[in-house]
C-alpha atoms as a PDB file:
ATOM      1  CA  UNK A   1      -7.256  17.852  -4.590  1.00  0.00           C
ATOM      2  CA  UNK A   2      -8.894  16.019  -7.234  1.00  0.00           C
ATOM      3  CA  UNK A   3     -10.701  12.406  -6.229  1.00  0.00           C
ATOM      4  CA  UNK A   4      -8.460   9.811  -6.240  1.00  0.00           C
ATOM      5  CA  UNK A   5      -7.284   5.886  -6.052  1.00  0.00           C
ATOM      6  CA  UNK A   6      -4.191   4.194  -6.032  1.00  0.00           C
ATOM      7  CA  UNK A   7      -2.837   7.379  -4.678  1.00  0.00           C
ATOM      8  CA  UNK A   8       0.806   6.503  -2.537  1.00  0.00           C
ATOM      9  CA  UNK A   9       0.424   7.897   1.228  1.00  0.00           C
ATOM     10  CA  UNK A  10       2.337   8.295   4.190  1.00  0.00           C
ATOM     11  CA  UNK A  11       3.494  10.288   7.270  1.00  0.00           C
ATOM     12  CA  UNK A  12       6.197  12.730   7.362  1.00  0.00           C
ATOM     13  CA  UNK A  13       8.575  13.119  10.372  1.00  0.00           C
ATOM     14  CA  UNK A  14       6.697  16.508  11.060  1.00  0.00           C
ATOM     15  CA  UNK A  15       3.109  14.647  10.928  1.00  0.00           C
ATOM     16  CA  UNK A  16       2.312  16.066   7.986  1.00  0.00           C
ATOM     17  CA  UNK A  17       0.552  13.528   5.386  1.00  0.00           C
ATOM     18  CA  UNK A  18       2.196  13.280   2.092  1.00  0.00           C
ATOM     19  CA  UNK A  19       0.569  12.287  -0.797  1.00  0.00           C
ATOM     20  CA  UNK A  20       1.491  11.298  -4.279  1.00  0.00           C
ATOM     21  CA  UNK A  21       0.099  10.612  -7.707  1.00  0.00           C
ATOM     22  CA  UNK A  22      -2.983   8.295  -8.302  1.00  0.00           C
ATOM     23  CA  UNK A  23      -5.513   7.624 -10.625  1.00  0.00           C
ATOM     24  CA  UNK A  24      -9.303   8.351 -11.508  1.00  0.00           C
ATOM     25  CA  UNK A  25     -10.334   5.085 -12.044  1.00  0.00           C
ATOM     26  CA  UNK A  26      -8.934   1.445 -11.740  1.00  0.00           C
ATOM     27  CA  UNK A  27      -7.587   1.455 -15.729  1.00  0.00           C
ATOM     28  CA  UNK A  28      -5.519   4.240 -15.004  1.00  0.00           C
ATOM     29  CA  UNK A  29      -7.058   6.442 -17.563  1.00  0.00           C
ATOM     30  CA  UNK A  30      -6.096   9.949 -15.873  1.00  0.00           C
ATOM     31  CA  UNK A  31      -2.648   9.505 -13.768  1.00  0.00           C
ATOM     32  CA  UNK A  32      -1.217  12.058 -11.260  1.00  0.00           C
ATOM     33  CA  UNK A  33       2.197  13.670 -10.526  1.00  0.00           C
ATOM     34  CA  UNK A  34       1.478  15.902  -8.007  1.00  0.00           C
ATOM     35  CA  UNK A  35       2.492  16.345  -4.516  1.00  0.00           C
ATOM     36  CA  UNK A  36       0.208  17.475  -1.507  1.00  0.00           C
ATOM     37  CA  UNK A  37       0.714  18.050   1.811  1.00  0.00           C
ATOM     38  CA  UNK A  38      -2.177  17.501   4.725  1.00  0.00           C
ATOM     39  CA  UNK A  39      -2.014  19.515   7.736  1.00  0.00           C
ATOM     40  CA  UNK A  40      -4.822  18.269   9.392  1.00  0.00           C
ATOM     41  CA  UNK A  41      -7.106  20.912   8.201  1.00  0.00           C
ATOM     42  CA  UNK A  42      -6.124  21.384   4.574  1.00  0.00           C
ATOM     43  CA  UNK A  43      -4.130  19.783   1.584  1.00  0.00           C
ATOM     44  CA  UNK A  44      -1.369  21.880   0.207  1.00  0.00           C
ATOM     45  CA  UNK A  45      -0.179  21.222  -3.737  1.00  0.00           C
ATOM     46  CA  UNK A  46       4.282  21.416  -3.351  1.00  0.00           C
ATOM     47  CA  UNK A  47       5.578  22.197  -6.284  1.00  0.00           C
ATOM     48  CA  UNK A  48       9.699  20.351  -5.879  1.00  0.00           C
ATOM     49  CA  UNK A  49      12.022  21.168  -8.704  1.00  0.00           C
ATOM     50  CA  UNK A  50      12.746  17.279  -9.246  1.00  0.00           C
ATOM     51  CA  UNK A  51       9.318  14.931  -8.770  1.00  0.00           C
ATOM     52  CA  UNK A  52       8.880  11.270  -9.732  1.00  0.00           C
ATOM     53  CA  UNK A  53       6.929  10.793 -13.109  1.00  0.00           C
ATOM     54  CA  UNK A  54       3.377  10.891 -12.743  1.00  0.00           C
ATOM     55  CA  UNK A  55       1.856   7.231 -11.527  1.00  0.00           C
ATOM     56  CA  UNK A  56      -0.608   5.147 -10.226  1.00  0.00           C
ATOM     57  CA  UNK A  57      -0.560   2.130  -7.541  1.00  0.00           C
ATOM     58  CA  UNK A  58       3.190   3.225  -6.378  1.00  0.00           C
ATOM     59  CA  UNK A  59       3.921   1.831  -2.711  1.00  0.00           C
ATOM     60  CA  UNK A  60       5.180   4.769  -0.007  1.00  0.00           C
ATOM     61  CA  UNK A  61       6.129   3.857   2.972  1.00  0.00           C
ATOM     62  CA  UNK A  62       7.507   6.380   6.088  1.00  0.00           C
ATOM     63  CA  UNK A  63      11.282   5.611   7.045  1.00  0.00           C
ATOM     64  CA  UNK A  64      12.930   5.005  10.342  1.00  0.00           C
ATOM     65  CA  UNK A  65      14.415   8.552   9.733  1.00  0.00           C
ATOM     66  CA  UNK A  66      11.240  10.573   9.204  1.00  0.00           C
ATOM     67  CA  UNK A  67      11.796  10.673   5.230  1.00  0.00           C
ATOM     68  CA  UNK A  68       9.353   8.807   2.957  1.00  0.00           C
ATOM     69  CA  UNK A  69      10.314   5.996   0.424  1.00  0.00           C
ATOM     70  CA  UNK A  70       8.474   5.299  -2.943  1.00  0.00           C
ATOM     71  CA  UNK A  71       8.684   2.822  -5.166  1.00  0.00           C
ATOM     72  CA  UNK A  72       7.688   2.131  -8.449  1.00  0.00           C
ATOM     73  CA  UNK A  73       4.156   2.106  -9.246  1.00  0.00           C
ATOM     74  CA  UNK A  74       2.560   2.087 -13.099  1.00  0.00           C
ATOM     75  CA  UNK A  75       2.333   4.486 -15.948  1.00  0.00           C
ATOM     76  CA  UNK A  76      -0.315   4.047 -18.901  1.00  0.00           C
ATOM     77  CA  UNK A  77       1.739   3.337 -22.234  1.00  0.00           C
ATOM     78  CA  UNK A  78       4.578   2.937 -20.867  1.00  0.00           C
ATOM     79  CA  UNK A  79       3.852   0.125 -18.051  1.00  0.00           C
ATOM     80  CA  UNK A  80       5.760  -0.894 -15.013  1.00  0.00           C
ATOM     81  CA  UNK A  81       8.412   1.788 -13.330  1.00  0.00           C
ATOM     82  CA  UNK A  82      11.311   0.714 -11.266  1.00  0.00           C
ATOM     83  CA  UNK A  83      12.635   3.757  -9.962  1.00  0.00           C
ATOM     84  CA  UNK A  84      13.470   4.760  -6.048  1.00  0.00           C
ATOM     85  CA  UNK A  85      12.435   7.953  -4.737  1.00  0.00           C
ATOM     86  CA  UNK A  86      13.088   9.350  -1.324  1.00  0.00           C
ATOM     87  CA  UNK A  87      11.237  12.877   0.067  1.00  0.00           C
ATOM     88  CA  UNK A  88      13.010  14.870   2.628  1.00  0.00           C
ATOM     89  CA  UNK A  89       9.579  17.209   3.585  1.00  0.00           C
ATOM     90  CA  UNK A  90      10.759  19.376   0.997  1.00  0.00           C
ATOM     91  CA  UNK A  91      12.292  18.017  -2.249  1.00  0.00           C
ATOM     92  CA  UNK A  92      11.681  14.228  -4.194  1.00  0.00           C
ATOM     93  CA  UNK A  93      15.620  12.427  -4.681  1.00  0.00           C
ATOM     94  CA  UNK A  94      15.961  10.358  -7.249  1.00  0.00           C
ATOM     95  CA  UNK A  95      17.721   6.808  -5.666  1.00  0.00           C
ATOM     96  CA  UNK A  96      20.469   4.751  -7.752  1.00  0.00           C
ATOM     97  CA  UNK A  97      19.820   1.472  -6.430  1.00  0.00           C
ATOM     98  CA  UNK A  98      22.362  -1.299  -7.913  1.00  0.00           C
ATOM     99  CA  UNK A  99      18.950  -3.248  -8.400  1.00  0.00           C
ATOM    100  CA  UNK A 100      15.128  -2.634  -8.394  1.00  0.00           C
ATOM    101  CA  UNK A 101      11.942  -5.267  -7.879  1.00  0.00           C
ATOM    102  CA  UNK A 102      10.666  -4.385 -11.698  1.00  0.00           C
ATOM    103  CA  UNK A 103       7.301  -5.071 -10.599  1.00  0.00           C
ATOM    104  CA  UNK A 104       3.908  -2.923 -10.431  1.00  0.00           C
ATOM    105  CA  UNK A 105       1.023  -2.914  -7.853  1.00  0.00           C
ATOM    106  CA  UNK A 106       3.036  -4.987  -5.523  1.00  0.00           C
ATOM    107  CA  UNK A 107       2.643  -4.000  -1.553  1.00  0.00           C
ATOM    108  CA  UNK A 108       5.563  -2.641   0.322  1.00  0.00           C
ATOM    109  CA  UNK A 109       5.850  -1.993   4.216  1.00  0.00           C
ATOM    110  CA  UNK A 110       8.793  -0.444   6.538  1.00  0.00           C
ATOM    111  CA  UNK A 111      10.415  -2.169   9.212  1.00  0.00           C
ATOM    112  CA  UNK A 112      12.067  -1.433  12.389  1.00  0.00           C
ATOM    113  CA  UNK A 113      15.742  -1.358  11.042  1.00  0.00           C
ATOM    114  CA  UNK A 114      15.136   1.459   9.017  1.00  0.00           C
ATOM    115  CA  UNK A 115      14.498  -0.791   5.699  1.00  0.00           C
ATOM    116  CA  UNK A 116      11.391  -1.952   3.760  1.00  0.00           C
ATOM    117  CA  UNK A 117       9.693  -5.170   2.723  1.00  0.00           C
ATOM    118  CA  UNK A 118       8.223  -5.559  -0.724  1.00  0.00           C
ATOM    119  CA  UNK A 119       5.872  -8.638  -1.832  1.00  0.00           C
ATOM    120  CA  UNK A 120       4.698  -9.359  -4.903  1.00  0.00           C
ATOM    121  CA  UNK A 121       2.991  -7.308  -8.120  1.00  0.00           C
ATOM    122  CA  UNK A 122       3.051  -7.829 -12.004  1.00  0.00           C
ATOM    123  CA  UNK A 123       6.195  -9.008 -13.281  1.00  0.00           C
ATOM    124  CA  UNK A 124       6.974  -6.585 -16.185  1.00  0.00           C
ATOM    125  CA  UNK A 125       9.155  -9.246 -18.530  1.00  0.00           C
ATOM    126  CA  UNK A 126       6.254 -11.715 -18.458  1.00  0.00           C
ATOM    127  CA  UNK A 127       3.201  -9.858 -17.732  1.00  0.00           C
ATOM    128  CA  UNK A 128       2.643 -12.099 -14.715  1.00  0.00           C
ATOM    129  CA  UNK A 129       2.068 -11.863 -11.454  1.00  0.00           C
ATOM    130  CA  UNK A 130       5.436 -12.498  -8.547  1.00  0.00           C
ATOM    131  CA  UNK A 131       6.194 -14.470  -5.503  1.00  0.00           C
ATOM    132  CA  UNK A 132       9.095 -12.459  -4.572  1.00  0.00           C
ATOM    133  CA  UNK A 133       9.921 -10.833  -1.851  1.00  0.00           C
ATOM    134  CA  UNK A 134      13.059  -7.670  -1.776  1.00  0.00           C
ATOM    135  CA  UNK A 135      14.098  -5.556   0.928  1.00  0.00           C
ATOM    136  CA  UNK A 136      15.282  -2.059   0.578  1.00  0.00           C
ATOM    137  CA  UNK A 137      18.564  -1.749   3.164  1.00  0.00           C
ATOM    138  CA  UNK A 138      18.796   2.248   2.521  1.00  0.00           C
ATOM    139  CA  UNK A 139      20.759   2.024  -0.638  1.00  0.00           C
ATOM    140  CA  UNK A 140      19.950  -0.616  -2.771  1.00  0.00           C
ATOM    141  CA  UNK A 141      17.207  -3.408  -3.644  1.00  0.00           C
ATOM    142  CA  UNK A 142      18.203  -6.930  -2.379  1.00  0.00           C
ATOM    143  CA  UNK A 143      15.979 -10.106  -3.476  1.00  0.00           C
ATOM    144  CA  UNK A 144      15.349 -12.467  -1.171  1.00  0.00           C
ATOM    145  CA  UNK A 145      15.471 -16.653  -1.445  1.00  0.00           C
ATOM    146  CA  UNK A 146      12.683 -17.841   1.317  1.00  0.00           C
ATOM    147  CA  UNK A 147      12.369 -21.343   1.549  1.00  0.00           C
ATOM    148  CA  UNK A 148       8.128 -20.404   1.527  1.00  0.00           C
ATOM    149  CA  UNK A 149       6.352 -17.848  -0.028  1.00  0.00           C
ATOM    150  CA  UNK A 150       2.549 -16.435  -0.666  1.00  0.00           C
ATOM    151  CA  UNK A 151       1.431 -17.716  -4.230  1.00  0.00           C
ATOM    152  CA  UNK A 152       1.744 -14.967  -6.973  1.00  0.00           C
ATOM    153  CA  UNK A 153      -0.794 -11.577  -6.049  1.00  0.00           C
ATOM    154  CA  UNK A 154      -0.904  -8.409  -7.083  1.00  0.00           C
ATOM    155  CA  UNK A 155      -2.939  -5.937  -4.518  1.00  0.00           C
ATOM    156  CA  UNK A 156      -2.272  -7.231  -1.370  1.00  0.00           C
ATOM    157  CA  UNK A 157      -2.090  -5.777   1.691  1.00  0.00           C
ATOM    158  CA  UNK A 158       0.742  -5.244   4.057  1.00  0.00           C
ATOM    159  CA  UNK A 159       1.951  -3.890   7.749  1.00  0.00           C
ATOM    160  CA  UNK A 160       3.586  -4.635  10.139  1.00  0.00           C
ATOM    161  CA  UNK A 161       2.234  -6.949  13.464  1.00  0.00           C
ATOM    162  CA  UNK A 162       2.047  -6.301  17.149  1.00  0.00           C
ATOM    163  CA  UNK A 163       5.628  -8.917  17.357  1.00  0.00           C
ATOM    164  CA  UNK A 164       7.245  -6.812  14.757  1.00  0.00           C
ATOM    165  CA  UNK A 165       6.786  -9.302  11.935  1.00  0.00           C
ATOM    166  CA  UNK A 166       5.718  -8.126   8.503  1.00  0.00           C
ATOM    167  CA  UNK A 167       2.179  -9.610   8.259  1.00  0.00           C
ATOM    168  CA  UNK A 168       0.495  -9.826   4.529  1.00  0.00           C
ATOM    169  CA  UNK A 169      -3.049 -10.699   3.254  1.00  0.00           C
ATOM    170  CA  UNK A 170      -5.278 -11.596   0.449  1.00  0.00           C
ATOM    171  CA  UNK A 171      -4.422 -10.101  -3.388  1.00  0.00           C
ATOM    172  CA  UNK A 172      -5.405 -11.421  -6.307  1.00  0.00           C
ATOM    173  CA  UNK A 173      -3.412 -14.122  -8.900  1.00  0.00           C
ATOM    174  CA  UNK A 174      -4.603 -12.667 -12.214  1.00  0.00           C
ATOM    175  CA  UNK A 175      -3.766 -15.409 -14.393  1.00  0.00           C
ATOM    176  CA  UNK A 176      -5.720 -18.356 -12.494  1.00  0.00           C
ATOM    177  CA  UNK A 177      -8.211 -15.723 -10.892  1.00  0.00           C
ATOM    178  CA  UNK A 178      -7.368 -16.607  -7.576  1.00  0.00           C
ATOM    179  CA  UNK A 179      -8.253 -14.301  -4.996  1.00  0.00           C
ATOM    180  CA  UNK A 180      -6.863 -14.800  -1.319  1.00  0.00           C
ATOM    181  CA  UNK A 181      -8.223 -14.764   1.766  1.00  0.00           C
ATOM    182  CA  UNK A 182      -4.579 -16.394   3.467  1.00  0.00           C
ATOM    183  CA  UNK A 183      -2.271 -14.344   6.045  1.00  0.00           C
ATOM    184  CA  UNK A 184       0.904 -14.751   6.316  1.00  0.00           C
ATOM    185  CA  UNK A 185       3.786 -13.205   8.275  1.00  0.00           C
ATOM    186  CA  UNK A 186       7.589 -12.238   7.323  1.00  0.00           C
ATOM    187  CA  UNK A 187      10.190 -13.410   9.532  1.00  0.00           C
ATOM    188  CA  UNK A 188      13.034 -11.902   8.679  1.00  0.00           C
ATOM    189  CA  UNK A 189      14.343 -14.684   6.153  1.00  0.00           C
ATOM    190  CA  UNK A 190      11.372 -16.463   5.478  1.00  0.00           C
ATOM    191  CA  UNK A 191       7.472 -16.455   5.129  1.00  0.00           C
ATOM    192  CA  UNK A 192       4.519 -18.534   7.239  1.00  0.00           C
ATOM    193  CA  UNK A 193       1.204 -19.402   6.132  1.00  0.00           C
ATOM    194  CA  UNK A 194      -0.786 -18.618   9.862  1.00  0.00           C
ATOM    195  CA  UNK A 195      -3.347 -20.861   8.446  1.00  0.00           C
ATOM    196  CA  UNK A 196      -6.327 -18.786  10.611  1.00  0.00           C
ATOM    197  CA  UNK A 197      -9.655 -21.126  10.801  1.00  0.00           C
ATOM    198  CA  UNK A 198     -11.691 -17.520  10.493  1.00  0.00           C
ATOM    199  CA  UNK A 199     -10.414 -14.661   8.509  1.00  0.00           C
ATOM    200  CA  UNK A 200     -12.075 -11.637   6.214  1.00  0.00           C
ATOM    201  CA  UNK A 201     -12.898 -12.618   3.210  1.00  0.00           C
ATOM    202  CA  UNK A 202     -10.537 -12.593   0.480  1.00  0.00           C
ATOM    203  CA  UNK A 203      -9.722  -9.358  -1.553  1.00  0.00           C
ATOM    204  CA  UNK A 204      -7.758  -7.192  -3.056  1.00  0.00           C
ATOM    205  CA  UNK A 205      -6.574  -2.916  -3.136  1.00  0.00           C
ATOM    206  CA  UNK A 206      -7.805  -3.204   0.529  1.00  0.00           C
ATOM    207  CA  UNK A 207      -5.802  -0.671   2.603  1.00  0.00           C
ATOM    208  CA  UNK A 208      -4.207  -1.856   5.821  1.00  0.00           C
ATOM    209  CA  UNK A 209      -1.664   0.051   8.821  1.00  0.00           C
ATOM    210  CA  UNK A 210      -0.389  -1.113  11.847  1.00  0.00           C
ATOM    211  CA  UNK A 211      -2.411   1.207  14.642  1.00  0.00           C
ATOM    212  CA  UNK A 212      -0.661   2.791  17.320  1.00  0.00           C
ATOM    213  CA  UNK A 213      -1.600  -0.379  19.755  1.00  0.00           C
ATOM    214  CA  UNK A 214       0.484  -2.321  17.707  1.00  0.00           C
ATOM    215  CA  UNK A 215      -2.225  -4.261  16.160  1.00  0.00           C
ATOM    216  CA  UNK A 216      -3.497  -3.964  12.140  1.00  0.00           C
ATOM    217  CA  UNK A 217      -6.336  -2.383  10.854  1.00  0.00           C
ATOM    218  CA  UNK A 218      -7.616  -3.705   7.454  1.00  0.00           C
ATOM    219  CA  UNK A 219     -10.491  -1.608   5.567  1.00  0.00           C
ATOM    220  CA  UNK A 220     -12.178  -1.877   2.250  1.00  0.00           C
ATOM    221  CA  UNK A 221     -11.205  -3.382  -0.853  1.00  0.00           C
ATOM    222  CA  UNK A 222     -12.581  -5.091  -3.288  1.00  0.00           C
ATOM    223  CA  UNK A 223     -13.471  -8.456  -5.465  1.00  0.00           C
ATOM    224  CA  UNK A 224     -11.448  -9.999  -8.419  1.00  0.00           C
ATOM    225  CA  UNK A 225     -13.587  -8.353 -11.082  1.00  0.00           C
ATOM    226  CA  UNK A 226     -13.709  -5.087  -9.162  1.00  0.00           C
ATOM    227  CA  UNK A 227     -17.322  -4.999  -9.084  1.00  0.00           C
ATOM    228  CA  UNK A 228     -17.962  -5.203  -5.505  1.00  0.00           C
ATOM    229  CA  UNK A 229     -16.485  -2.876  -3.361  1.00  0.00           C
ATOM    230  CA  UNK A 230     -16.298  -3.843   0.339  1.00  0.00           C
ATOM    231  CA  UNK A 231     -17.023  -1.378   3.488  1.00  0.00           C
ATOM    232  CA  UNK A 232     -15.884  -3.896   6.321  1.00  0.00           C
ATOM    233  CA  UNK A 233     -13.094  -3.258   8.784  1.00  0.00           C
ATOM    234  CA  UNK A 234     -11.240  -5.901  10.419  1.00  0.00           C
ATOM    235  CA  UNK A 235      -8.454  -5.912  13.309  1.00  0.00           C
ATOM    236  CA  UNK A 236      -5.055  -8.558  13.182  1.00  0.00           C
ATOM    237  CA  UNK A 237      -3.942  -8.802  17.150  1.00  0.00           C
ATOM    238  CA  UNK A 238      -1.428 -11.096  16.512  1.00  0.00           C
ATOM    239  CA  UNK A 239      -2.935 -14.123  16.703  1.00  0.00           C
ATOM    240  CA  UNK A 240      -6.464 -13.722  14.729  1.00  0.00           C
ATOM    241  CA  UNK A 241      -8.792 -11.502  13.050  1.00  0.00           C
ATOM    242  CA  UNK A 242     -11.566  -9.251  14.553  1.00  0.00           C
ATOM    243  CA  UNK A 243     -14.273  -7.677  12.483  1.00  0.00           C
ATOM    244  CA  UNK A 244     -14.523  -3.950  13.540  1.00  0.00           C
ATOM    245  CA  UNK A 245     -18.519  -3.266  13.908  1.00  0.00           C
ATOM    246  CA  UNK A 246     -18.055   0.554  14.322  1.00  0.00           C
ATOM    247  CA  UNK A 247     -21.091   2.367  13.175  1.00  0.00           C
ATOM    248  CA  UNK A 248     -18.380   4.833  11.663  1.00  0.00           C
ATOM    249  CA  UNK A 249     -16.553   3.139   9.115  1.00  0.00           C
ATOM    250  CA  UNK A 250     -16.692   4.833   5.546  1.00  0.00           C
ATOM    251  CA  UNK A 251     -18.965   3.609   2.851  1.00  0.00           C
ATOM    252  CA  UNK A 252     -17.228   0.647   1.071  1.00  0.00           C
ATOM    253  CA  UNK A 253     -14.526   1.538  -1.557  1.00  0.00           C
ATOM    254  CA  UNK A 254     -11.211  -0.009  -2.937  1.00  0.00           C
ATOM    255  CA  UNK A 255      -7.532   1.110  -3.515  1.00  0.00           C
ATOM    256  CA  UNK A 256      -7.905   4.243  -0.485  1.00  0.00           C
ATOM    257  CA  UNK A 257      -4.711   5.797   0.405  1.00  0.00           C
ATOM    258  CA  UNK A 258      -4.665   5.273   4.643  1.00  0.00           C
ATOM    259  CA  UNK A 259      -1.898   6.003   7.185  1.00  0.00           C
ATOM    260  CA  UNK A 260      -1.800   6.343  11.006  1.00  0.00           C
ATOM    261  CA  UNK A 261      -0.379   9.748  12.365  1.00  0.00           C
ATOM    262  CA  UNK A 262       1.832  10.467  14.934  1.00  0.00           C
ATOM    263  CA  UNK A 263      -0.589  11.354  17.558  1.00  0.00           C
ATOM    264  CA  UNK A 264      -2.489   7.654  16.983  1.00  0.00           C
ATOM    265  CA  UNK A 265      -5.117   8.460  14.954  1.00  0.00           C
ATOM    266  CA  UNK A 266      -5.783   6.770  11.308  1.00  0.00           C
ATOM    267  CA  UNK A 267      -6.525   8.710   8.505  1.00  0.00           C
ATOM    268  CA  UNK A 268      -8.007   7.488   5.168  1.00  0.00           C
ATOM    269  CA  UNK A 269      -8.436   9.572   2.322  1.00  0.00           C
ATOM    270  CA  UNK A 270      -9.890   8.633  -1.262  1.00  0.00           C
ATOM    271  CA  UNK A 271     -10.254   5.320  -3.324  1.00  0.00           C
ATOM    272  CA  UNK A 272     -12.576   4.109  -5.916  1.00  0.00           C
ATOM    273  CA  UNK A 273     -16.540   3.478  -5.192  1.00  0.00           C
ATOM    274  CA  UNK A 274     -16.916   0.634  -7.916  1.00  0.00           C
ATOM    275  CA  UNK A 275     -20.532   0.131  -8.207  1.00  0.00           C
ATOM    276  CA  UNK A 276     -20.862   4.031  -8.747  1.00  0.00           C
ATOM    277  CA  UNK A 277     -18.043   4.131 -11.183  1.00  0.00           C
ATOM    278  CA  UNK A 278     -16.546   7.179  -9.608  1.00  0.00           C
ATOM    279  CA  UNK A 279     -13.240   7.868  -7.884  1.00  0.00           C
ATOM    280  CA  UNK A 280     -13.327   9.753  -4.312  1.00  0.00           C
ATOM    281  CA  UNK A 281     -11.830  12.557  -2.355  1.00  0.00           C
ATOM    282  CA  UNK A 282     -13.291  12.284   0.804  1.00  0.00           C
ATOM    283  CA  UNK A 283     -11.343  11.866   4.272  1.00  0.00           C
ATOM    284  CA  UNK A 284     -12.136   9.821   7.098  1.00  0.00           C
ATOM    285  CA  UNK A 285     -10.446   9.844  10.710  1.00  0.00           C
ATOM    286  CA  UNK A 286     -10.469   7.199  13.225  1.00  0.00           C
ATOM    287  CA  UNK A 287      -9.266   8.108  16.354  1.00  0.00           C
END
């Protein structure tokens, strides 16, 4: 398995980790179409007779049913892609939604009703970055009107909170420059700014799951010129963030591919070391 960033990751029904495409560097110079599967010990290249176009930055996300969604992601020379994919544990599906987000490096989580939340990302008919919010119902792409919404971001991070609620924070606004530090939560119909007095400092292509205590575990990322990688951990209980002090956490990186397995335990595997230049391919396990 060749290093990697932007790679799209998640869990299949069986436990196994899927992962998908990626990149060797943050411009996208060298994209991926393969599929691997991690057993815990090893990754396995699958070889399906129908796979998604090779792509980097494409958001995954592990349904209600044990399949995995993906979604778009972004293609040199060609730019944004809209299509919906869904993986059985054996062969990719092409999706024929009645209407698709159209928008690269945006974040995308899965709720409890089976669907999925997707925020943000570059809007491909004006090359700028998006406020808005869709939800995947199992068939189709629905946009959403909430009365209040997270400024325009690309990279941010999403999962879902120990109360159910889609929580979201930081990205980065690349046409003022803006890069967040705010979290905000998903209600169902609308956003909230939880205006936290202390929270991490603001980033982007940091990699974030909801742990099997319900709470969120943020790691990595880094700033708006993607010169400083970051190596800090943080926890979301609900109500505030916690910096994690483990001794263990990996050296700093941005845009690592990171899931939490069935049995509890987080896995993160790749991302890009940005001082260094060089994409990764090494795996880390928190248990």
């Amino acid at each position: 398995l060749p290093p990697t960033m932007a790679g799209s990751m998640a869990v299949l029904g069986n436990d196994q980790i899927l992962l998908f495409g990626g990149s060797n560097s943050p411009s996208s110079d060298t994209v991926y179409g393969t599929t691997w599967l991690f057993d815990g010990t090893k990754w396995k290249g699958l070889h399906p007779v129908t796979s998604p176009a090779p792509r980097a930055s494409a958001s995954m996300v592990t349904l209600a049913d044990g399949s995995v969604l993906l979604y778009g992601g972004y293609l040199p020379g060609y730019g944004n892609l809209d299509d919906t994919w869904i993986f059985d544990g054996t062969n990719w599906t092409a999706q024929d939604p009645a209407a698709s987000p159209d928008l690269a490096f945006g974040s995308m989580v899965a709720t409890a009703d089976g669907g999925a939340v997707y925020f943000g990302g570059i809007d491909q008919s004006t090359s700028t970055p998006s406020n808005s919010t869709w939800i995947w119902d199992g068939s189709t792409w629905n946009e959403q009107t909430p009365s209040v919404a997270p400024g325009p971001r690309v990279g941010a991070s999403m999962a879902v909170g120990p109360d159910g609620h889609v929580v979201l924070f930081g990205g980065l606004n690349t046409t003022t420059g803006t890069l967040y530090d705010d979290t905000w939560m998903w209600d169902g119909s609308t956003w909230h700014d939880l205006s936290l007095s202390a929270a991490p400092g603001g980033r982007e292509l940091a990699s974030m799951v909801t742990m099997a205590d319900g709470t969120i575990l943020m790691y990595g990322g880094t700033d708006a010129d993607l010169t400083t990688p970051m190596g800090d951990a943080w926890i979301f209980d609900g109500t505030g963030w916690t910096q994690d002090l483990s001794p263990d956490v990996p050296p700093a990186r941005a845009g690592a591919s990171m899931v939490t397995r069935n049995g509890g335990s987080v896995m993160l595997f790749g991302g890009f070391d940005v001082v260094a230049g060089v994409p990764l391919n090494d795996i880390w396990i928190r248990q």
